[in-house]
Every structure is written in structure tokens, then in C-alpha cells.
Protein backbone atom coordinates (compact mmCIF):
# COMPACT_ATOMS: atom_id res chain seq x y z
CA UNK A 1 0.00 0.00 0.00
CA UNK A 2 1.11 3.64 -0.63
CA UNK A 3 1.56 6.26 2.11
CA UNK A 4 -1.99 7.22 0.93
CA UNK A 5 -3.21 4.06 1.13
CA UNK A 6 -2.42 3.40 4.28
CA UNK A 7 -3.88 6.80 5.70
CA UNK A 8 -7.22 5.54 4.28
CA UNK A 9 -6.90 2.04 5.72
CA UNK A 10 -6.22 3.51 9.52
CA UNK A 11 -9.20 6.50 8.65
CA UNK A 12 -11.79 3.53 8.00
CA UNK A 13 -10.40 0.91 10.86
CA UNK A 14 -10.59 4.22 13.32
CA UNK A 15 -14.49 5.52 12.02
CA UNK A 16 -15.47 1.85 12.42
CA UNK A 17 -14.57 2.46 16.77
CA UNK A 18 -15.53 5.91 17.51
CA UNK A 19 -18.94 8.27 17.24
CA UNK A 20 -20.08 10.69 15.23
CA UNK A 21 -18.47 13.47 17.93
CA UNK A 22 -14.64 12.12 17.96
CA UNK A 23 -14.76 11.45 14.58
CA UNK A 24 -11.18 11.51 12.77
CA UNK A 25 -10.08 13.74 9.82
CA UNK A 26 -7.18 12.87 7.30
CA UNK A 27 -5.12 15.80 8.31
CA UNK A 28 -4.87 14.55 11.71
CA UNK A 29 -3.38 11.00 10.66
CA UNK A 30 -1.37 12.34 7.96
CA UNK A 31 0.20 14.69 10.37
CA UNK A 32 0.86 11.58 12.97
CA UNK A 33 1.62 8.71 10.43
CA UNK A 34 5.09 8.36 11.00
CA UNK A 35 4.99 9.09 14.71
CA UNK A 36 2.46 5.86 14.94
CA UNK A 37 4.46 3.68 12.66
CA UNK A 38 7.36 4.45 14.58
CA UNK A 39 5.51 3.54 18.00
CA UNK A 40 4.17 0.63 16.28
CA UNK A 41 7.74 -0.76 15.10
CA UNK A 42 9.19 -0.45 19.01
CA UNK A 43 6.37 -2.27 20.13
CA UNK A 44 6.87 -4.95 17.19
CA UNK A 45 10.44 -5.26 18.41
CA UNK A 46 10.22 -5.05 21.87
CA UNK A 47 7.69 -7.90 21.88
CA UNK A 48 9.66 -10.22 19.31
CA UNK A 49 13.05 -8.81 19.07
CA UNK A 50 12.69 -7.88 15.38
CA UNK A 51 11.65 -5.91 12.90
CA UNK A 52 10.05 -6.93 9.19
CA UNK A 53 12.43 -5.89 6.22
CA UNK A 54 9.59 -3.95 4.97
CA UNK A 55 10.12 -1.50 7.31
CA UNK A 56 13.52 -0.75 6.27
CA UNK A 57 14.80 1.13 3.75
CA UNK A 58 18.41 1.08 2.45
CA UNK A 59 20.60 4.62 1.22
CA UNK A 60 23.80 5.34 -0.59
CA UNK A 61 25.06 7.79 1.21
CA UNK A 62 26.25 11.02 -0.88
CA UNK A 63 30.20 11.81 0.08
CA UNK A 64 30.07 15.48 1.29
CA UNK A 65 33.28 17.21 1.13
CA UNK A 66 31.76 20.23 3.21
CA UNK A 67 30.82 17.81 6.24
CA UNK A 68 34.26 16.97 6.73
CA UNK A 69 36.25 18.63 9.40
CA UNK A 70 39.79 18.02 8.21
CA UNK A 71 39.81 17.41 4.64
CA UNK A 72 43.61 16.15 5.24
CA UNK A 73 42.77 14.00 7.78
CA UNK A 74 41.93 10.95 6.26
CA UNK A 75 41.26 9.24 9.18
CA UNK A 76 38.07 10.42 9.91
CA UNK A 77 35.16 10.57 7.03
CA UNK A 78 31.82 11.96 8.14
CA UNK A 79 28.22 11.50 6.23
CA UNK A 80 24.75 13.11 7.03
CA UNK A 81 22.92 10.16 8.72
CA UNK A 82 19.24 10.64 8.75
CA UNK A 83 16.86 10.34 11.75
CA UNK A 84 16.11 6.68 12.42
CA UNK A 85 13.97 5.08 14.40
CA UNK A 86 15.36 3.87 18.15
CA UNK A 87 13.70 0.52 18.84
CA UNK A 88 14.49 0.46 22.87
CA UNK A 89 17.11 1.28 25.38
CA UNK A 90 19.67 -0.71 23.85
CA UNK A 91 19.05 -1.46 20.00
CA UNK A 92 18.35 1.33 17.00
CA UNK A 93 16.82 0.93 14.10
CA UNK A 94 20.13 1.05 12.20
CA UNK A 95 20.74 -2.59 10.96
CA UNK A 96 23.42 -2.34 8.52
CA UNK A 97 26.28 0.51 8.00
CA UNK A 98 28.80 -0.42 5.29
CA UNK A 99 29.82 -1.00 1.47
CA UNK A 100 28.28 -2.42 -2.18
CA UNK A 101 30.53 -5.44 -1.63
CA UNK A 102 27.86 -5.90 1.36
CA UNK A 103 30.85 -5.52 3.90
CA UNK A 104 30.01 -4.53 6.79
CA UNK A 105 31.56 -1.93 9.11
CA UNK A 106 31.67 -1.96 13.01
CA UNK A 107 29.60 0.15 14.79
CA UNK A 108 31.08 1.55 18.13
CA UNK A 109 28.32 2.57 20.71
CA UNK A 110 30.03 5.77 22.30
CA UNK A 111 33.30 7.98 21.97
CA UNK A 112 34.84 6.41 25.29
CA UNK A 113 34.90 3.11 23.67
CA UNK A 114 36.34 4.38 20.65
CA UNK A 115 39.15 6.47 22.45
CA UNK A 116 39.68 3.27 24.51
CA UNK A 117 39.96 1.20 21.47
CA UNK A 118 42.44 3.86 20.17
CA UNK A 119 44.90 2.92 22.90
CA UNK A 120 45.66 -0.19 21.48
CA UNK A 121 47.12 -0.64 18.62
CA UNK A 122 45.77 -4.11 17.63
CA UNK A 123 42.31 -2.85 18.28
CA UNK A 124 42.32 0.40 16.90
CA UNK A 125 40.46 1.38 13.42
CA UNK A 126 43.82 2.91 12.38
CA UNK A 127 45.75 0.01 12.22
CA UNK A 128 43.92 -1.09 8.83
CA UNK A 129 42.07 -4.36 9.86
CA UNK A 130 38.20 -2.59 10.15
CA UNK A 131 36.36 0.41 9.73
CA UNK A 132 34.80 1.89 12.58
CA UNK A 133 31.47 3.80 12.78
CA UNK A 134 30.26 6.21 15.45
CA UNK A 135 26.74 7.24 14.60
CA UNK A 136 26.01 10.56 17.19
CA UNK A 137 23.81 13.42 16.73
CA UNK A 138 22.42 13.10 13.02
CA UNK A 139 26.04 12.08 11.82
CA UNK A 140 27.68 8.81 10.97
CA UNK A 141 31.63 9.10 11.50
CA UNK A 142 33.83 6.79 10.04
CA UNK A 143 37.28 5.90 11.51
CA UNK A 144 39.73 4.26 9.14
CA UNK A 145 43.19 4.78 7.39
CA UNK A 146 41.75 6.35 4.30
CA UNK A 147 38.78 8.39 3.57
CA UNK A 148 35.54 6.23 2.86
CA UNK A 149 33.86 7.55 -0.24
CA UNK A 150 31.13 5.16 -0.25
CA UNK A 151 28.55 4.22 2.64
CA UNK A 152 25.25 2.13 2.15
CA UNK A 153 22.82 1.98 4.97
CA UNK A 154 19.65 -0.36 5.86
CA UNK A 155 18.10 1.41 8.76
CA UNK A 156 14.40 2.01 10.08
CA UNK A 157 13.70 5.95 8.88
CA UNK A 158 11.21 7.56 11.04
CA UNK A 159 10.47 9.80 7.85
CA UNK A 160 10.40 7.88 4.73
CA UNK A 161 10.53 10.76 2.60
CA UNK A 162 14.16 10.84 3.74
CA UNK A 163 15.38 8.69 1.39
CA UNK A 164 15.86 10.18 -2.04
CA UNK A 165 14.74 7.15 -4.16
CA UNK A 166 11.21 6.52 -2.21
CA UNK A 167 8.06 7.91 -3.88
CA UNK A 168 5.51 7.98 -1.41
CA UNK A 169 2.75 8.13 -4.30
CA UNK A 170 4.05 5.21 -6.02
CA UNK A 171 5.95 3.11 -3.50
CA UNK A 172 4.71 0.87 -1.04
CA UNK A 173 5.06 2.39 2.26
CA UNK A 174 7.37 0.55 4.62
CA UNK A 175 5.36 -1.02 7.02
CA UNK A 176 4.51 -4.51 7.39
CA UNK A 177 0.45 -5.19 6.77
CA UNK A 178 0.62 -6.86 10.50
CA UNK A 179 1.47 -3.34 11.85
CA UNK A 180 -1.60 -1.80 10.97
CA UNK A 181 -3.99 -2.66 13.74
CA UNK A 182 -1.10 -1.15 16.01
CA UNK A 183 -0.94 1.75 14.57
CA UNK A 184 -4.59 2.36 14.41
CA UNK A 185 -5.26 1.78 17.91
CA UNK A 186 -1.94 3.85 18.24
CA UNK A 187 -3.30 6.80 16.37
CA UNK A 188 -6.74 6.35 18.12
CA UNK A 189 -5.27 7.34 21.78
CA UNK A 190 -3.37 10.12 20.45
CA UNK A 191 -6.43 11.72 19.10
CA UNK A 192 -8.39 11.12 22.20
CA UNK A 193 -5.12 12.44 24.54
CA UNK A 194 -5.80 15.51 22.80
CA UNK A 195 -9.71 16.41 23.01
CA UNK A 196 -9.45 15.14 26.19
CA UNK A 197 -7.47 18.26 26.65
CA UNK A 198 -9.62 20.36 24.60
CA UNK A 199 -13.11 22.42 25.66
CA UNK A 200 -16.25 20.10 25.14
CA UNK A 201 -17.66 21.09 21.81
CA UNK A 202 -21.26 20.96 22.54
CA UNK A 203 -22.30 21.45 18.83
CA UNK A 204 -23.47 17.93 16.87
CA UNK A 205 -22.25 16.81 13.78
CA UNK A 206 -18.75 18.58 13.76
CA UNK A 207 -15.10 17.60 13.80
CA UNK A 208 -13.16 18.89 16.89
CA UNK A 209 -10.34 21.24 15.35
CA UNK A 210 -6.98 19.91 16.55
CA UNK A 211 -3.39 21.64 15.95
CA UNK A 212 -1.73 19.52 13.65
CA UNK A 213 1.92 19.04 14.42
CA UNK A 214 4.92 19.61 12.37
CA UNK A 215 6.14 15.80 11.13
């Protein structure tokens, strides 16, 4: 199903549960799609410790001279990462970082453990035998004895749009058919969170008006 699709699938499951007085609008799950898919992917995960591939989407990475903070140090090669889904305390939605030869390059969870691995010189990125990746704060930074001009990612977007090659009018939108129900009764309680914060509209036959967030 497209992105469209799939907003008309969750308006007609939600209008099937609620009355004539909470009843939903397109803007309002069109404005909270992504925030329910990406609720309904942690609790996929968290409940079977894994996530359909059709909820991933994979990006060549464009090289960015400008990103780099030492273009002579080619030790260090950094690439606009974009936001991704975190699936609990521990995992991310990031599920492969690497080449087109399908090689894949180690992630290291935090700059202590890279500066620790640094130390040693058996361990270290620099010694040639790996490439290190630090993903922090919207960047992935690579650590290796040459620049790394190419990066492919498979990772769980929180916006689709965020890759360059998906169409959301013409693409499927990457979500697994079993995830719909979830995100339905997802979208359902953050409607009703917010009349229940709104004044009672005492007038029939009229949609409540609700802010619609930014995505």
C-alpha cells in the first residue's frame, strides 16, 4: 500500500470504533503517520526482538566534502545520517552501515569506547584491519586509514521521505500489513489524549479542530 493508502486504511479501521463526535479527519493522521508507525515498530520489536524488512529502507550515502572537518585528515570521514527510528534502550533501528561489496563496518556505541579502542594498537580502526562507525547526533563518523567515499545503509527511517529514491505516491510504504492494527489503535489514543485536553464542543455533527503538528 502507498503512504496514501495506508492513511485511508487507519481513517476507515478508526471511524469503524468511535462516534459521530470524535470522529477523525485525514489531516490529523497524515500529520501523525510516521509518529504511529514508529511507535508501532518499538512495540513490534520489543515484543519479538525484530523488525520486518519492509520496514527498512536502504541509502547510498552522498560523500560530502563540506561535512568533513579536516579534509587532510583521512582518518576520519563523516556522512549526514538521517533520523532513524530507536527501537528500545539498547538497540536502533540502524541494521546495517557499510559498502556495495555488502561488507560490513563496526559500529562503536560511544566515543569512550572508541578512544579506549584507540589505545591499542591491535584494536584500533587505524591500524587497517576494520572500519569503525560512530553514529552521534544526526552524523555517521567513520574511523579508518583512508577516507571512505562510499557508505550504504539499511536502517528504520522515522520519515520515509528521507530517502531520495522513495516515492511515497508510487511506493509501497514501509510497514509490514501486521502493523496496521497497532498503529490504528496507536493513532486512536493520540487523538483522544488531545480532546481530552480540549473544551467540550457541545455542537453535533462537527469535527473537533486539533493543531496539527509539524512531522
Amino acid at each position: 500500500m502507498t503512504e496514501f493508502q495506508v492513511i485511508d486504511q487507519l481513517l476507515t479501521n478508526v471511524e469503524a470504533d468511535v462516534t459521530d463526535e470524535s470522529k477523525f479527519d485525514r489531516d490529523f493522521i497524515a500529520a501523525n503517520l510516521y509518529t504511529v508507525r514508529g511507535m508501532a515498530i518499538q512495540q513490534f520489536f520489543q515484543k519479538y526482538k525484530r523488525i520486518s524488512p519492509l520496514c527498512l529502507q536502504t541509502l547510498n550515502l552522498e560523500y560530502d566534502i563540506n561535512l568533513q572537518d579536516d579534509v587532510n585528515n583521512n582518518c576520519i570521514t563523516k556522512y549526514n545520517l538521517p533520523q532513524y527510528i530507536q527501537l528500545d534502550a539498547r538497540v536502533d533501528g540502524v541494521t546495517f552501515i557499510g559498502n556495495s561489496e555488502n561488507k560490513s563496518f563496526r559500529r562503536i556505541k560511544t566515543r569512550g569506547e572508541l578512544a579506549t579502542l584507540k589505545k591499542h594498537t591491535l584494536l584500533s580502526p587505524d591500524n587497517g584491519k576494520y572500519i569503525a562507525v560512530l553514529t552521534d547526533n544526526g552524523f555517521a563518523e567513520l574511523h579508518a586509514t583512508n577516507k571512505i567515499k562510499e557508505l550504504i545503509v539499511a536502517l528504520c527511517l522515522f520519515n520515509p521521505n528521507d530517502d531520495p529514491s522513495y516515492n511515497s505516491q508510487v511506493d509501497n510504504f514501509p510497514v509490514s500489513q501486521d502493523l496496521i492494527t497497532t498503529m490504528t489503535d496507536l493513532a486512536m489514543k493520540l487523538y483522544f489524549n488531545r480532546i481530552g485536553n480540549m473544551p467540550i464542543d457541545n455542537r453535533s455533527n462537527k469535527n473537533n479542530a486539533i493543531p496539527m503538528p509539524s512531522r
